[in-house]
Structure formats: structure tokens, C-alpha cells
C-alpha atoms as a PDB file:
ATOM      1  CA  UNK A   1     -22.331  25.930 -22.530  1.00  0.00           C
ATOM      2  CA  UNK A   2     -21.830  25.327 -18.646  1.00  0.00           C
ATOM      3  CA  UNK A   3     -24.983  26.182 -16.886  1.00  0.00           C
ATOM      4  CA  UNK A   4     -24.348  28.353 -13.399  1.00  0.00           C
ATOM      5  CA  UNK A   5     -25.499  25.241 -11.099  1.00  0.00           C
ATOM      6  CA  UNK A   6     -22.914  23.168 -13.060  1.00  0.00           C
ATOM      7  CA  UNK A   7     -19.819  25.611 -12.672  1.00  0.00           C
ATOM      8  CA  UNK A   8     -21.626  26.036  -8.507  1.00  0.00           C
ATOM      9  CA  UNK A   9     -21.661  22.303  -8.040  1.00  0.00           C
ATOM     10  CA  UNK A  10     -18.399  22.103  -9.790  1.00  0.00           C
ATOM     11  CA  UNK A  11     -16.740  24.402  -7.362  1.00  0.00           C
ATOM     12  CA  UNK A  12     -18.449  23.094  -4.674  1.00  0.00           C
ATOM     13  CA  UNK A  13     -16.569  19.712  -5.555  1.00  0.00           C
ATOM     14  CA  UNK A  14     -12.653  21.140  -6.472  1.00  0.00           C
ATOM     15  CA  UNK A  15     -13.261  22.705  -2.785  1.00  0.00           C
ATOM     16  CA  UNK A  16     -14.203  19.826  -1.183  1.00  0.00           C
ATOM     17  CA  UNK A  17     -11.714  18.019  -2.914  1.00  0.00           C
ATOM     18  CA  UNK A  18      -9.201  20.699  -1.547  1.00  0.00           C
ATOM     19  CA  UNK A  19     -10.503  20.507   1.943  1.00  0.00           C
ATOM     20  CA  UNK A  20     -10.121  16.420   1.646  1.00  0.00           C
ATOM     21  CA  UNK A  21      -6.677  17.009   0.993  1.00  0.00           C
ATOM     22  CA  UNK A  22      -6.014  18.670   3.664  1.00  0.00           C
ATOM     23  CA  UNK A  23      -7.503  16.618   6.120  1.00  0.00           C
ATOM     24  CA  UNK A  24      -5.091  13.871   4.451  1.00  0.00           C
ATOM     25  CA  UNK A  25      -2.149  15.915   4.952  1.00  0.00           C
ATOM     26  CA  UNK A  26      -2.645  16.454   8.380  1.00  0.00           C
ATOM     27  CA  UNK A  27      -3.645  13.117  10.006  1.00  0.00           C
ATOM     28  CA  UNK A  28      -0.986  11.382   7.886  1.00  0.00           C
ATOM     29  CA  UNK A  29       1.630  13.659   9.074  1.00  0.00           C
ATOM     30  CA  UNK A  30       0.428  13.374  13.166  1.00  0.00           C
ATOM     31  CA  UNK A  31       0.154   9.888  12.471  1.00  0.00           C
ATOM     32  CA  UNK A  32       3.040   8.685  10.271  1.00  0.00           C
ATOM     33  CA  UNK A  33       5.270  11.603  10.654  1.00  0.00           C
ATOM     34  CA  UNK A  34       7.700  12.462   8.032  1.00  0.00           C
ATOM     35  CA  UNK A  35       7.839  10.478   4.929  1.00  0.00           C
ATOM     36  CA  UNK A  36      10.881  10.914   2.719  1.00  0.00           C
ATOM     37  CA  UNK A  37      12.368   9.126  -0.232  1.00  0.00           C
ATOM     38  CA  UNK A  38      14.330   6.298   2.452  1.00  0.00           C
ATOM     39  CA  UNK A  39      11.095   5.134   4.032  1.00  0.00           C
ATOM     40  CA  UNK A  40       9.594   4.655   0.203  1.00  0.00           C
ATOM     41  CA  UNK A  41      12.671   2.430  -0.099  1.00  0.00           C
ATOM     42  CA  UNK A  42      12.629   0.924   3.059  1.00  0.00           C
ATOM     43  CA  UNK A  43       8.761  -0.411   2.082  1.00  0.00           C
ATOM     44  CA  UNK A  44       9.952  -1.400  -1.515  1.00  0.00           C
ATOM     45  CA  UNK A  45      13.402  -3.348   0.352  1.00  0.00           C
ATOM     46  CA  UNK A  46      10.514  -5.243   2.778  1.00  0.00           C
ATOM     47  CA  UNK A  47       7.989  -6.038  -0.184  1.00  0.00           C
ATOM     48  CA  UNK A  48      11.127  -8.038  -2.039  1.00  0.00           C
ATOM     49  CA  UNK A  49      11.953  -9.529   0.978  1.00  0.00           C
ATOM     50  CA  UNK A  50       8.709 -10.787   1.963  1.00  0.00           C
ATOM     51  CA  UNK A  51       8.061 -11.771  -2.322  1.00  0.00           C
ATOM     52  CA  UNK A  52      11.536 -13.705  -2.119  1.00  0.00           C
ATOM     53  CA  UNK A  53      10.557 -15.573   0.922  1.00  0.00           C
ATOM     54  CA  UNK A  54       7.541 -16.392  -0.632  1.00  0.00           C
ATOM     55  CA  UNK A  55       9.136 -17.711  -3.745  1.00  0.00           C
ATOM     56  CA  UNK A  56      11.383 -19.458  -1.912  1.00  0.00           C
ATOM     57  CA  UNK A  57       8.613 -21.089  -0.075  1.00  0.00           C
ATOM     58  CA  UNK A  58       6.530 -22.125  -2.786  1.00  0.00           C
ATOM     59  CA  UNK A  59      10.105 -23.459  -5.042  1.00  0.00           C
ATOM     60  CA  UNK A  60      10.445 -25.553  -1.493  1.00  0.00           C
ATOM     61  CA  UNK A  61       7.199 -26.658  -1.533  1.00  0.00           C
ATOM     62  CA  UNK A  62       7.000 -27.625  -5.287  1.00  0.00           C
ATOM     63  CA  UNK A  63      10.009 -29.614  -4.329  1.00  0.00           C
ATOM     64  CA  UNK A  64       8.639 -32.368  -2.049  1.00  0.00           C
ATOM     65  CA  UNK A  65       7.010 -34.820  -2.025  1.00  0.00           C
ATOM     66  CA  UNK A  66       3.316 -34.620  -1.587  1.00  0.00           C
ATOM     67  CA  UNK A  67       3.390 -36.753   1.310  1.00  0.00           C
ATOM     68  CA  UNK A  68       6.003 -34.447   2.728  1.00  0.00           C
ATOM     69  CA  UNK A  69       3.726 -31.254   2.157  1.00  0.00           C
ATOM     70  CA  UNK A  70       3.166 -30.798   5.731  1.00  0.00           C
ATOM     71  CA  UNK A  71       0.051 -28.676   7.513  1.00  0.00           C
ATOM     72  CA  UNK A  72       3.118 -26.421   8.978  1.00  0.00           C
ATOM     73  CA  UNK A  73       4.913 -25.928   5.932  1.00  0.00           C
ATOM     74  CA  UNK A  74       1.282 -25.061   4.453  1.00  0.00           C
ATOM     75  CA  UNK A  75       0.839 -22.488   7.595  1.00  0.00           C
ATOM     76  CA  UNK A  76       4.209 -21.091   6.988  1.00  0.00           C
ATOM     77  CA  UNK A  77       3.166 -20.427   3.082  1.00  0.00           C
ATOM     78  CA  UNK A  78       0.348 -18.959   4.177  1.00  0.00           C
ATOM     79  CA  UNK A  79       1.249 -16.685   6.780  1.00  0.00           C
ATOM     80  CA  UNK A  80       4.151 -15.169   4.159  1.00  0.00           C
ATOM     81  CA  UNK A  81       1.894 -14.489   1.897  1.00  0.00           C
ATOM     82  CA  UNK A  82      -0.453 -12.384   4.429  1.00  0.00           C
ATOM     83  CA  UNK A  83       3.098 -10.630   4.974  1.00  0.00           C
ATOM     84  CA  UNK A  84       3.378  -9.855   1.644  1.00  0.00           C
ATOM     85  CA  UNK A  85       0.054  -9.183   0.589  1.00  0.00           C
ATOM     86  CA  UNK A  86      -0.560  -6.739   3.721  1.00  0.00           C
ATOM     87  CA  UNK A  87       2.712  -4.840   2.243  1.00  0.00           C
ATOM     88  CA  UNK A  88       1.738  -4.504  -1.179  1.00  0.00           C
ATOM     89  CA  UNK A  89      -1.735  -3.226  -0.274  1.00  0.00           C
ATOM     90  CA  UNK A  90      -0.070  -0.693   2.232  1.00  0.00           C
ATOM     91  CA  UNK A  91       2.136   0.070  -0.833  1.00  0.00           C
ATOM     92  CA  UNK A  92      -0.847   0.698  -2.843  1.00  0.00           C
ATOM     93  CA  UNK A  93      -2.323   3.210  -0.482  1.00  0.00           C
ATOM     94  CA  UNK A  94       0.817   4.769  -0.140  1.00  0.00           C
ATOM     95  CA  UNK A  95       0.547   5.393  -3.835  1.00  0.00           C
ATOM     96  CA  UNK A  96      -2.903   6.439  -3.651  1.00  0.00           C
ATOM     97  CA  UNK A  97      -2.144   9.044  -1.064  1.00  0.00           C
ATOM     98  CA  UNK A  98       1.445  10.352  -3.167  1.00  0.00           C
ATOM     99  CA  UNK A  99      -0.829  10.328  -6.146  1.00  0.00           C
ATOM    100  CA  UNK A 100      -3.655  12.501  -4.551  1.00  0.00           C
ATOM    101  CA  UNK A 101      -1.385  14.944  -2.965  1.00  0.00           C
ATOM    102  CA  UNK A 102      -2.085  13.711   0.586  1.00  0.00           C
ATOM    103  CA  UNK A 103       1.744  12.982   1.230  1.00  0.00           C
ATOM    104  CA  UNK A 104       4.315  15.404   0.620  1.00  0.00           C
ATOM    105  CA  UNK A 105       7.552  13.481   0.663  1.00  0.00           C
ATOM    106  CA  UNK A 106      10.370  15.266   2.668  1.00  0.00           C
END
């Protein structure tokens, strides 16, 4: 049997919870504004754009010579792969936030 300080502290935490919430709501709305289901898509659309590049990069890369690997080419790899790891972490909060309830998609 639940003890009354476990159901207290147990309240205590589905409130806070709550209150978190709606703290997410509201500073993810004033900052991002509306989120529907086209700027979900728009952020998938960018995250296969930026993997393709990155694919085709590396298939480019694989392809020459290693005396033709160049420090630019290397920097160009790189800095696509930034691109697309930046977007699939910013995809994974986005999840995180539709998951917890902290975006309601219009």
C-alpha cells in the first residue's frame, strides 16, 4: 500500500510535471511560433538534403585518389556533416518536445 508522503510527493511531481509543460508551451510558441505538420516536413526535406550531400561527399571522396584527398575537400566533408548533425539533433528535440506535450502542432 501507498504511504500518504508517497501519493504527496507523487502529486507534488505530476504537478510539477504539469507546470513544466506549460512553461514549454509557452516559450516555444513566443519563440518558434506556430508549428504545423509543413514545418515537420520542411525539417525532414532539409535533413535528406543535408544526408544526400553528405553521401555524395563521402562517394566523391572514396573516389580519389589519396593524393587527391585535399585539406578543402576534407573541410567541405566536415562542415556537411556539422549541417547535418546540427539538424538531426534539432530533430531530436523536436521529438522530445512533440513527445512531452510541449508542442502542439497546428
Amino acid at each position: 500500500m501507498v504511504g500518504e508522503d508517497e501519493m504527496s510527493v507523487q502529486r507534488l511531481l505530476q504537478q510539477f510535471e504539469h507546470d513544466i509543460t506549460g512553461v514549454n508551451q509557452k516559450y516555444i510558441s513566443d519563440v518558434a511560433g506556430d508549428i504545423g505538420s509543413e514545418e515537420l516536413l520542411q525539417i525532414g526535406s532539409k535533413i535528406a538534403s543535408c544526408r544526400a550531400q553528405y553521401i555524395k561527399l563521402a562517394i566523391e571522396m572514396s573516389r580519389a585518389d589519396d593524393s587527391y584527398i585535399s585539406d578543402a575537400m576534407v573541410d567541405q566533408m566536415r562542415c556537411q556533416r556539422l549541417r547535418y548533425d546540427e539538424l538531426m539533433l534539432s530533430f531530436a528535440a523536436l521529438r522530445h518536445a512533440l513527445e512531452r506535450g510541449y508542442i502542439v502542432v497546428k
